[in-house]
Protein backbone atom coordinates (compact mmCIF):
# COMPACT_ATOMS: atom_id res chain seq x y z
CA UNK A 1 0.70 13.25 -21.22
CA UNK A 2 3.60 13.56 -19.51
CA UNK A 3 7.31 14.10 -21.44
CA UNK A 4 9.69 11.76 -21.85
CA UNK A 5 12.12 12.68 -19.44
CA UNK A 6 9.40 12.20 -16.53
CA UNK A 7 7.96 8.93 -17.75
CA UNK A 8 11.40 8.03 -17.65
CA UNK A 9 11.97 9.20 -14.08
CA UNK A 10 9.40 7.39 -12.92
CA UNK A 11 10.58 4.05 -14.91
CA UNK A 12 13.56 4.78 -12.47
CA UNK A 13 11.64 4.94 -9.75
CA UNK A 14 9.75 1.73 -10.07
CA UNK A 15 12.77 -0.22 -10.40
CA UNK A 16 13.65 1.36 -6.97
CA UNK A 17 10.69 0.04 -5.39
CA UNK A 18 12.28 -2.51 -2.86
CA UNK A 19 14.42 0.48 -1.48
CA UNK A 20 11.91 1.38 1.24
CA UNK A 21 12.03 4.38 4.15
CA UNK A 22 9.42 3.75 6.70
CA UNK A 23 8.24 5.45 9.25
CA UNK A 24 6.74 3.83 12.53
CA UNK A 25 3.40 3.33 13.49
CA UNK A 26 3.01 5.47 16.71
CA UNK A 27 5.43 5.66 19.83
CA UNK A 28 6.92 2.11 21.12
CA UNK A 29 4.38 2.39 24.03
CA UNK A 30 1.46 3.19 21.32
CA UNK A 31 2.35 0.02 19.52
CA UNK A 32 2.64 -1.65 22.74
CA UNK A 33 -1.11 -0.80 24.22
CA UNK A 34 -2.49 -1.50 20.57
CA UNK A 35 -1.06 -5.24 20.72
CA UNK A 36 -2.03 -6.28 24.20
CA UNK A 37 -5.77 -4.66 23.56
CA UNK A 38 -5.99 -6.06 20.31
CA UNK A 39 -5.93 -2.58 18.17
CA UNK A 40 -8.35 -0.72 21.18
CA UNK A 41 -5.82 1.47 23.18
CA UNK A 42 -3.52 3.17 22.05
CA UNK A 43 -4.59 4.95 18.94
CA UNK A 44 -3.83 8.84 18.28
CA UNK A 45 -6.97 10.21 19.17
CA UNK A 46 -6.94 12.92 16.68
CA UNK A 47 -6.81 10.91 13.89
CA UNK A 48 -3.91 10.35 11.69
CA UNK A 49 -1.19 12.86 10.13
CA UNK A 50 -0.28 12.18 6.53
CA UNK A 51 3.60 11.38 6.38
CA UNK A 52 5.56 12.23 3.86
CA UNK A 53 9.48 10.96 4.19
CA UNK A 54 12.12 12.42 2.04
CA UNK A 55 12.64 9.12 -0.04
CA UNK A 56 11.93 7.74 -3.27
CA UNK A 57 9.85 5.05 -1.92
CA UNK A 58 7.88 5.04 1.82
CA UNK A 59 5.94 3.15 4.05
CA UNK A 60 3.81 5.46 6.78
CA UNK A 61 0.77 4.62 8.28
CA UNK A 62 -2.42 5.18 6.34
CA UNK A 63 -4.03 8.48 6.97
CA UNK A 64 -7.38 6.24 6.21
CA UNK A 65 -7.14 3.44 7.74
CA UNK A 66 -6.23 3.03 11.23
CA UNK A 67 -4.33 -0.11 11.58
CA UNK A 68 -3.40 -0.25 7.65
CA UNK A 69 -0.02 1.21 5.84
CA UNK A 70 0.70 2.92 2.90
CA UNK A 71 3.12 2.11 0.36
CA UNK A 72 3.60 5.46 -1.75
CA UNK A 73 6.53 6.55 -4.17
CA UNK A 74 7.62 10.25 -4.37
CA UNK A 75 8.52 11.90 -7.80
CA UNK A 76 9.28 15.80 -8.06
CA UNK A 77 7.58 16.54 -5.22
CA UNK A 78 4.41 14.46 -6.17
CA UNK A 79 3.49 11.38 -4.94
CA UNK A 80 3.14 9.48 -8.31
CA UNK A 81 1.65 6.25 -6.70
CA UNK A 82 0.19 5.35 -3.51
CA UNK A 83 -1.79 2.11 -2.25
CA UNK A 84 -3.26 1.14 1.25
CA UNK A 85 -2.30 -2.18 2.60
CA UNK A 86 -2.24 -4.51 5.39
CA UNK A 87 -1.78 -7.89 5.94
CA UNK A 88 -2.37 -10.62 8.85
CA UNK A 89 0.64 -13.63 8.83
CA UNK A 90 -1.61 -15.48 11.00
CA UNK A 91 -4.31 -15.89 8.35
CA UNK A 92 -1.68 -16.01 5.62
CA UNK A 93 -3.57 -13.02 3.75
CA UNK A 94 -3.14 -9.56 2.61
CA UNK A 95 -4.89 -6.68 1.25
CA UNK A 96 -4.48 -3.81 -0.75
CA UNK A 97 -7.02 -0.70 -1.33
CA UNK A 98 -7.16 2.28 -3.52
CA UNK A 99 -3.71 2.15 -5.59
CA UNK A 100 -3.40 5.59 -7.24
CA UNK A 101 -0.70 6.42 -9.69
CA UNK A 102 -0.76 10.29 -11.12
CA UNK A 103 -2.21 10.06 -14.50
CA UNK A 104 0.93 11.41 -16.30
CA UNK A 105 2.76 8.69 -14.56
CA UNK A 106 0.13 5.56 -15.58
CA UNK A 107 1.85 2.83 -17.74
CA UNK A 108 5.44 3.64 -16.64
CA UNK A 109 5.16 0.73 -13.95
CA UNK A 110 4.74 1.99 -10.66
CA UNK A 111 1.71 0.05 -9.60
CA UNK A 112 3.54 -2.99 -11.08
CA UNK A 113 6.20 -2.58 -8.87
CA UNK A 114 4.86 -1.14 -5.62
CA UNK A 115 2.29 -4.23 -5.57
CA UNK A 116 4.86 -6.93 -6.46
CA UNK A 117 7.48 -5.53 -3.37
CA UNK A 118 4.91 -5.75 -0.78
CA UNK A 119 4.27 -9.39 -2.01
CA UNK A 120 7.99 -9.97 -2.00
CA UNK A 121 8.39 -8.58 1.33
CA UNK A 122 5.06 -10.58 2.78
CA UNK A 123 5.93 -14.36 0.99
CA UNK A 124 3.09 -16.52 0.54
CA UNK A 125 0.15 -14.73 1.27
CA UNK A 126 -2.86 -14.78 -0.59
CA UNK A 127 -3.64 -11.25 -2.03
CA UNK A 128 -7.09 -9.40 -2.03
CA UNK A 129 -9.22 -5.93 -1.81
CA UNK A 130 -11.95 -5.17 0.18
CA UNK A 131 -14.07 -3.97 -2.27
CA UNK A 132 -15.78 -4.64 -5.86
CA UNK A 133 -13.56 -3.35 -8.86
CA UNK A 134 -15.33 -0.53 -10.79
CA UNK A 135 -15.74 -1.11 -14.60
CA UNK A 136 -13.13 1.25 -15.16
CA UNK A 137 -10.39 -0.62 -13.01
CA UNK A 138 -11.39 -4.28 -13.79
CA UNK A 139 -8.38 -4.19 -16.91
CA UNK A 140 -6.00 -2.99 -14.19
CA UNK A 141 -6.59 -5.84 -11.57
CA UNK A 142 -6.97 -8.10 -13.96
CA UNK A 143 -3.49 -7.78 -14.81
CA UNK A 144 -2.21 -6.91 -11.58
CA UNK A 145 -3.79 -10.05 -10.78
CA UNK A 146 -2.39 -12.60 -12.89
CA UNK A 147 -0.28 -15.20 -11.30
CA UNK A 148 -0.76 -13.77 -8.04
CA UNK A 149 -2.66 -15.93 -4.91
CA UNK A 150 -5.89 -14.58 -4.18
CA UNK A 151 -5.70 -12.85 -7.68
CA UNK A 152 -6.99 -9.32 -5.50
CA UNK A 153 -10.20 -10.60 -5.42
CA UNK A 154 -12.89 -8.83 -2.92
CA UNK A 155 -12.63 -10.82 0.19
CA UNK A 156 -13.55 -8.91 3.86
CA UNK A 157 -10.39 -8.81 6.57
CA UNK A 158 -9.83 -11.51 8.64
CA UNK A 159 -10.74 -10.97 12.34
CA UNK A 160 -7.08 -10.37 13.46
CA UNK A 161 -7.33 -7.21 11.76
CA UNK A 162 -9.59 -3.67 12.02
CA UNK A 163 -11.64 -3.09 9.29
CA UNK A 164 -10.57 -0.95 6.14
């Protein structure tokens, strides 16, 4: 269990979660090949090189999922949550995959308020995963669920997007 003083740094830290540093996804001309070939061209062909910005809060691409982001919060030099996410506007729907939070920093409210910024910063979507919730998790999503569209429900991506 983690002391008082860092459950209450990361307290801190979630209610920072709409102060975001991001970092682009490839060059200009990257993003530009990947949007006229529909995600084909353009990639980094040696896969993907985990960011890590100095900033309480940051949004990188995913060093899983080609096409997908990562919304991750930094703490003392750990990162203390992390979830994948993408969404399409066209189909009015988002997703979110494996949120993490560092077990001594579970319960302070960083999952809370990761998920809830991306929804404020992507209005009216409906929200879902791609997979099935293990046993283990179903408490979590239940609540992370409640009162939010699509409820992160398992639903597959929308063609618009590359698979997770």
């Amino acid at each position: 269990m983690a002391d008082v003083e860092e459950r209450d740094a990361a307290r801190a830290l979630a209610a920072q979660a709409r102060n975001v540093a991001w970092a682009a996804d490839g060059t200009p001309w990257q993003r530009f090949l990947r949007a006229i070939s529909g995600g084909r061209w353009g990639r980094q062909p040696t896969g993907w090189t985990v960011i890590r910005l100095d900033a309480p809060w940051q949004d990188t691409p995913s060093s899983e999922r080609p096409g997908w982001r990562e919304r991750a919060a930094n703490l003392a030099g750990d990162v203390a949550f992390a979830v994948d996410y993408t969404v399409c506007t066209a189909c009015r729907l988002g997703w979110v995959e494996w949120p993490y939070t560092m077990e001594k920093y579970q319960r302070c409210g960083l999952a809370t308020a990761g998920l809830e910024a991306l929804r404020l910063e992507h209005p009216g979507l409906s929200w879902h995963t791609l997979g099935g919730h293990f046993q283990d998790s179903r408490p979590f999503w239940a609540a992370a669920g409640a009162g939010v569209p699509g409820s992160y429900q398992q639903r597959e991506t929308c063609p618009h997007l590359p698979e997770g």
